[in-house]
N, C-alpha and C. Protein backbone atom coordinates (compact mmCIF):
# COMPACT_ATOMS: atom_id res chain seq x y z
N UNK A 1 122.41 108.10 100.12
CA UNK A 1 123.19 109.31 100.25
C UNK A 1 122.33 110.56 100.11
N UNK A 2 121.18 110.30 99.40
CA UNK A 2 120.29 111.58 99.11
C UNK A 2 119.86 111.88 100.54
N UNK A 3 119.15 110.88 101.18
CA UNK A 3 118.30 111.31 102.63
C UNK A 3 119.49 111.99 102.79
N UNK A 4 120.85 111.35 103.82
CA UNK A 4 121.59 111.85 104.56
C UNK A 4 122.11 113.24 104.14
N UNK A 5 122.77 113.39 103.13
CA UNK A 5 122.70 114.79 102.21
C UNK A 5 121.58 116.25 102.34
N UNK A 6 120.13 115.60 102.34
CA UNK A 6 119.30 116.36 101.89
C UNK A 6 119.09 117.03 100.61
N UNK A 7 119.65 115.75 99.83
CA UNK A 7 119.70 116.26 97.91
C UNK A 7 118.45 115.00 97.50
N UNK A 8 117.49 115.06 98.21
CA UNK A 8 116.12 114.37 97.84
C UNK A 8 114.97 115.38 97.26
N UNK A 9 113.98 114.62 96.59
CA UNK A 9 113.48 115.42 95.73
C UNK A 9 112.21 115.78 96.80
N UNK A 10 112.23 116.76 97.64
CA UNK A 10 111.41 116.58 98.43
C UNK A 10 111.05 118.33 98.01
N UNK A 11 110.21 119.24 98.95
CA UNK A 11 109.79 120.36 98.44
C UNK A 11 110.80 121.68 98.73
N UNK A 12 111.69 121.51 100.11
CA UNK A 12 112.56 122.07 100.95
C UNK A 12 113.75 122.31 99.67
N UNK A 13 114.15 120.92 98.85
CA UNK A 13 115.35 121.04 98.48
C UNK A 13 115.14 121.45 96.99
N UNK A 14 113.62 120.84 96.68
CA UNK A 14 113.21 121.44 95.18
C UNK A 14 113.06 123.33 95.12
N UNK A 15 112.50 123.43 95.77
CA UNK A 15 112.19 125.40 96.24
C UNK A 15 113.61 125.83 96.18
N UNK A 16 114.61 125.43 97.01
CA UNK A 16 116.13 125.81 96.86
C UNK A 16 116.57 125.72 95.38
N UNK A 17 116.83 124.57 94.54
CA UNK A 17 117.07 124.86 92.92
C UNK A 17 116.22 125.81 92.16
N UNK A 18 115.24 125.80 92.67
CA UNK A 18 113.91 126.70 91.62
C UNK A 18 113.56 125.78 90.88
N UNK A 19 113.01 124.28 91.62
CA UNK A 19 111.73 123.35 90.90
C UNK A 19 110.67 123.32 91.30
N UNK A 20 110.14 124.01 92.72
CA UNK A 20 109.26 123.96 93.28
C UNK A 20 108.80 125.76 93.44
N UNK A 21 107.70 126.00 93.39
CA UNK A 21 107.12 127.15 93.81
C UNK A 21 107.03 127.14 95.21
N UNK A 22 107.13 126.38 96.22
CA UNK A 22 106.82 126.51 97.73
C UNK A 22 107.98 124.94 98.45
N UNK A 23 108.46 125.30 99.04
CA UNK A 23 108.40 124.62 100.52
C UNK A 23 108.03 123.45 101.27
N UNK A 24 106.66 124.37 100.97
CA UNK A 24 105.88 123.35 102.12
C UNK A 24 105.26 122.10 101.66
N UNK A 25 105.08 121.29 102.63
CA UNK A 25 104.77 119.57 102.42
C UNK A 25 103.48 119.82 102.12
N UNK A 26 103.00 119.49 100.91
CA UNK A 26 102.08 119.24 100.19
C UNK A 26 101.51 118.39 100.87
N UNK A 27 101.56 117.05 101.14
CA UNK A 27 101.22 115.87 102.27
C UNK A 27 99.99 116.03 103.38
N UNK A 28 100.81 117.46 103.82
CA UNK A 28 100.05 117.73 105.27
C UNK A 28 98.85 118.41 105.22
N UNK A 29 98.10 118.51 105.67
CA UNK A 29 96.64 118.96 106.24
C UNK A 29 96.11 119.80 107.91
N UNK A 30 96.95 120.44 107.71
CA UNK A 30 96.87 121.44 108.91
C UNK A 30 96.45 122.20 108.86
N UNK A 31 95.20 122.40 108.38
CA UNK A 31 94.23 123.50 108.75
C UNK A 31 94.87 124.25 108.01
N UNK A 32 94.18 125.55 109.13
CA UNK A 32 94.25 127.08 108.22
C UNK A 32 95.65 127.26 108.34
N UNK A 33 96.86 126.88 109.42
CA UNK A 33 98.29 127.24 109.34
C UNK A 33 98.95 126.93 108.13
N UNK A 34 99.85 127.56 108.18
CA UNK A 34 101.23 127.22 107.34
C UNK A 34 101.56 125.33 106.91
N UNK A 35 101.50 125.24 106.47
CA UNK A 35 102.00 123.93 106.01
C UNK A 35 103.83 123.77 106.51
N UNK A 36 104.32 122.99 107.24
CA UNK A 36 105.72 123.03 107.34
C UNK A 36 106.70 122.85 106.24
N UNK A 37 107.40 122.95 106.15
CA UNK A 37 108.95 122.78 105.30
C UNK A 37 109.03 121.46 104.79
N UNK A 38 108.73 121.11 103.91
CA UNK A 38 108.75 119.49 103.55
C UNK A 38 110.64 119.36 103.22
N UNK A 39 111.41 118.96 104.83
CA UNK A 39 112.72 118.67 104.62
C UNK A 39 112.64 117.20 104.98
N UNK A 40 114.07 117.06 104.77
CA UNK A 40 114.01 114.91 105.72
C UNK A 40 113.41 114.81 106.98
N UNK A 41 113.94 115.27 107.46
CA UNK A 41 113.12 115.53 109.43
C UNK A 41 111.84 115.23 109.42
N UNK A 42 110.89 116.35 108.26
CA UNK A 42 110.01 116.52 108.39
C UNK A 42 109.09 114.96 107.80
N UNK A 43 109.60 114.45 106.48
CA UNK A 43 109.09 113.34 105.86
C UNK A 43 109.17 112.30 106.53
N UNK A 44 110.61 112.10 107.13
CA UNK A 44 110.30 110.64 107.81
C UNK A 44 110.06 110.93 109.50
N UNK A 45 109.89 111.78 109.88
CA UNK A 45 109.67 111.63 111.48
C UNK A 45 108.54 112.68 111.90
N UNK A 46 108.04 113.71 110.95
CA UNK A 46 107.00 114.09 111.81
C UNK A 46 105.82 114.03 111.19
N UNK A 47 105.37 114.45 109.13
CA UNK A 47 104.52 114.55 108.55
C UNK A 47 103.13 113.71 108.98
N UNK A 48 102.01 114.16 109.13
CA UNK A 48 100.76 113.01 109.47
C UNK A 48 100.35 112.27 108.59
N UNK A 49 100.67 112.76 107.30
CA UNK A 49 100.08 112.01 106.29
C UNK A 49 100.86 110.92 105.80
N UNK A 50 102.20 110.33 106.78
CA UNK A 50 102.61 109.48 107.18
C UNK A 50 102.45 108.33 108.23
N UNK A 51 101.86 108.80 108.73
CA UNK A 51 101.92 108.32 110.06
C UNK A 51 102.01 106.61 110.26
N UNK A 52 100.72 105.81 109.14
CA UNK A 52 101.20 104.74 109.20
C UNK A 52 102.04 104.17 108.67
N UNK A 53 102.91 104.27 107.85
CA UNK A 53 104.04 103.93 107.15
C UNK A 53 105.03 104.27 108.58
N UNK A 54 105.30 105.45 108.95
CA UNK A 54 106.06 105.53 110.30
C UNK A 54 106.24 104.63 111.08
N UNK A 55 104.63 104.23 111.57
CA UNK A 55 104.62 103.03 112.68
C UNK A 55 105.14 102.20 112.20
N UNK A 56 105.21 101.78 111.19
CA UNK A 56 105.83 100.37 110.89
C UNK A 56 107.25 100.58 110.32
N UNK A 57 108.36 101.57 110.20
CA UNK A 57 109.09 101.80 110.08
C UNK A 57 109.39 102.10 111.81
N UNK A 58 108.97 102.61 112.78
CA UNK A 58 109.11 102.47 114.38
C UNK A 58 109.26 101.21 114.72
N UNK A 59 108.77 100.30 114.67
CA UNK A 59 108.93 98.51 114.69
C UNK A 59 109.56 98.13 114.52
N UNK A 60 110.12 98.61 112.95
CA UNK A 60 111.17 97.63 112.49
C UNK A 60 112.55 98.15 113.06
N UNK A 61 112.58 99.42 113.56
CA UNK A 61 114.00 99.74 114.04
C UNK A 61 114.08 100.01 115.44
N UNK A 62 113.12 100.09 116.13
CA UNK A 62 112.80 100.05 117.63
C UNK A 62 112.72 101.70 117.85
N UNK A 63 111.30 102.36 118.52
CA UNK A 63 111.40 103.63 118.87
C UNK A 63 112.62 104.58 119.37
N UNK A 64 113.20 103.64 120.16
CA UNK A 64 114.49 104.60 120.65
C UNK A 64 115.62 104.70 119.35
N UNK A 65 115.37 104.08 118.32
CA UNK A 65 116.53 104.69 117.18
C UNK A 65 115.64 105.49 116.35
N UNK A 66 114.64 105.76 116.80
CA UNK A 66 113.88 106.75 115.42
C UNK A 66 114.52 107.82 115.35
N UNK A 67 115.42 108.18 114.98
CA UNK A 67 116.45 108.73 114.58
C UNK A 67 117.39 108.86 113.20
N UNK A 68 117.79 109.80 112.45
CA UNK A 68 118.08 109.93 111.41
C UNK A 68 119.96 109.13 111.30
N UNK A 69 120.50 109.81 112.50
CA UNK A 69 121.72 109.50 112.40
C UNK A 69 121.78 107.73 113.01
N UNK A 70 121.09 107.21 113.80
CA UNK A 70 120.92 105.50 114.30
C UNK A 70 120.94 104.95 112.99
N UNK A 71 119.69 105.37 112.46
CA UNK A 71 119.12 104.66 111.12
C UNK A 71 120.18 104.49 110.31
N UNK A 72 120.99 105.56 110.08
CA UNK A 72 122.12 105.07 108.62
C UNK A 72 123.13 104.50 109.13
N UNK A 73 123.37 104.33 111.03
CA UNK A 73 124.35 103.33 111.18
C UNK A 73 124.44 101.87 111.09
N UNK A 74 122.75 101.69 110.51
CA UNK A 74 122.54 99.94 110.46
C UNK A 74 121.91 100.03 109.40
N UNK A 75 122.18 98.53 108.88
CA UNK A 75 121.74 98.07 107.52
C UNK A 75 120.51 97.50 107.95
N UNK A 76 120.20 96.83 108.42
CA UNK A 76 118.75 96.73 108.79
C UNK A 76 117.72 97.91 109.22
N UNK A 77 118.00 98.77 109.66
CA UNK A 77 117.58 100.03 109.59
C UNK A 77 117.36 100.77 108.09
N UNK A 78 118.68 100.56 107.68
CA UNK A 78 118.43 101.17 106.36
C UNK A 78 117.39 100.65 105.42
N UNK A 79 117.30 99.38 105.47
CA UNK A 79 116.47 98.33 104.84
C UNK A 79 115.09 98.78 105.36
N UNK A 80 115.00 99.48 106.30
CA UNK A 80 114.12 99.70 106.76
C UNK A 80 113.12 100.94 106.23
N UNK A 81 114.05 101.94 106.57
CA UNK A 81 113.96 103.07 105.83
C UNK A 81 113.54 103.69 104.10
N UNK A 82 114.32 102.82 103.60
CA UNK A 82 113.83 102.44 101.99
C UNK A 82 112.74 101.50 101.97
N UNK A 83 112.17 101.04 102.96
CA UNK A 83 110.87 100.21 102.57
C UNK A 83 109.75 101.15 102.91
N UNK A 84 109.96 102.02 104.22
CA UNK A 84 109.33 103.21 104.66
C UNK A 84 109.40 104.11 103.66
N UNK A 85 110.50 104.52 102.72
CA UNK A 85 110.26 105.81 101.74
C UNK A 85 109.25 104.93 100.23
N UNK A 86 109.43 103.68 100.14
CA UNK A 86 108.28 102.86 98.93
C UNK A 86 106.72 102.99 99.52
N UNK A 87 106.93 102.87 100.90
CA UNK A 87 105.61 102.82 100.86
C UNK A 87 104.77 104.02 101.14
N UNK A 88 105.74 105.18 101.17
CA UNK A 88 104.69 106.22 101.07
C UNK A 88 104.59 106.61 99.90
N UNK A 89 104.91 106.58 99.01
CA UNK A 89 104.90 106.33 97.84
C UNK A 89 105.18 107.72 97.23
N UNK A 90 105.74 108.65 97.95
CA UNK A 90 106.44 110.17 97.71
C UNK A 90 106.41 110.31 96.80
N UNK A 91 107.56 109.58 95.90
CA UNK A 91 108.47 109.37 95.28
C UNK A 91 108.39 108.59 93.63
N UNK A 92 106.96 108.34 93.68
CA UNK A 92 106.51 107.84 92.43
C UNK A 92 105.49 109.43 91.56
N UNK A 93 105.90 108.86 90.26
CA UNK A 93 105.48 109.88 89.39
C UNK A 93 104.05 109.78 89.07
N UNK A 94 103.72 108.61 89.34
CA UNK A 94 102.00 108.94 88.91
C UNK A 94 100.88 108.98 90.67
N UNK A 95 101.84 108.97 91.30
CA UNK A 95 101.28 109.18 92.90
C UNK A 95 101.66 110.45 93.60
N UNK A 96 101.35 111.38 93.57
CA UNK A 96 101.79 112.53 94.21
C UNK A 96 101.38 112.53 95.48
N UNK A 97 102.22 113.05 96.60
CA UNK A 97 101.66 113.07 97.72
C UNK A 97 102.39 111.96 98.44
């Protein structure tokens, strides 16, 4: 319910309460620009410092559902998705990034 929501502890929704000083996806490495908006969109479908966790979350649900709204209509997808958010490992306290 958090992904679909956007009540995940990500930087987009932390900056909105006032837990985060910034926004932007820490993750990314884009040069001298702006760092983007670390929202859901951004974590599971575009960030680079994802990328292989992606591919293998692309596999398991077939490219044409890489999609936010496909994904939560299947449980195998979803299964999917929560194996994709473990293995980037966001979401753990002694792994940042």
């Amino acid at each position: 319910m958090q992904v679909r929501s956007g009540h995940i502890p990500l930087n987009s929704f932390l900056f909105r309460i006032g837990k985060s000083e910034s926004e932007s996806c820490q993750a990314c490495h884009v040069g001298a620009g702006a760092a983007p908006a670390e929202m859901v969109t951004h974590f599971i479908f575009q960030c680079d410092a994802y990328f292989i966790q992606r591919h293998t979350l692309a596999r398991a649900v077939g490219n044409r559902n890489l999609n936010l709204k496909e994904i939560m209509l299947d449980t195998r997808c979803m299964i999917a998705l929560t194996k994709y958010i473990d293995e980037t490992r966001r979401f753990n306290d002694n792994d940042p990034a």
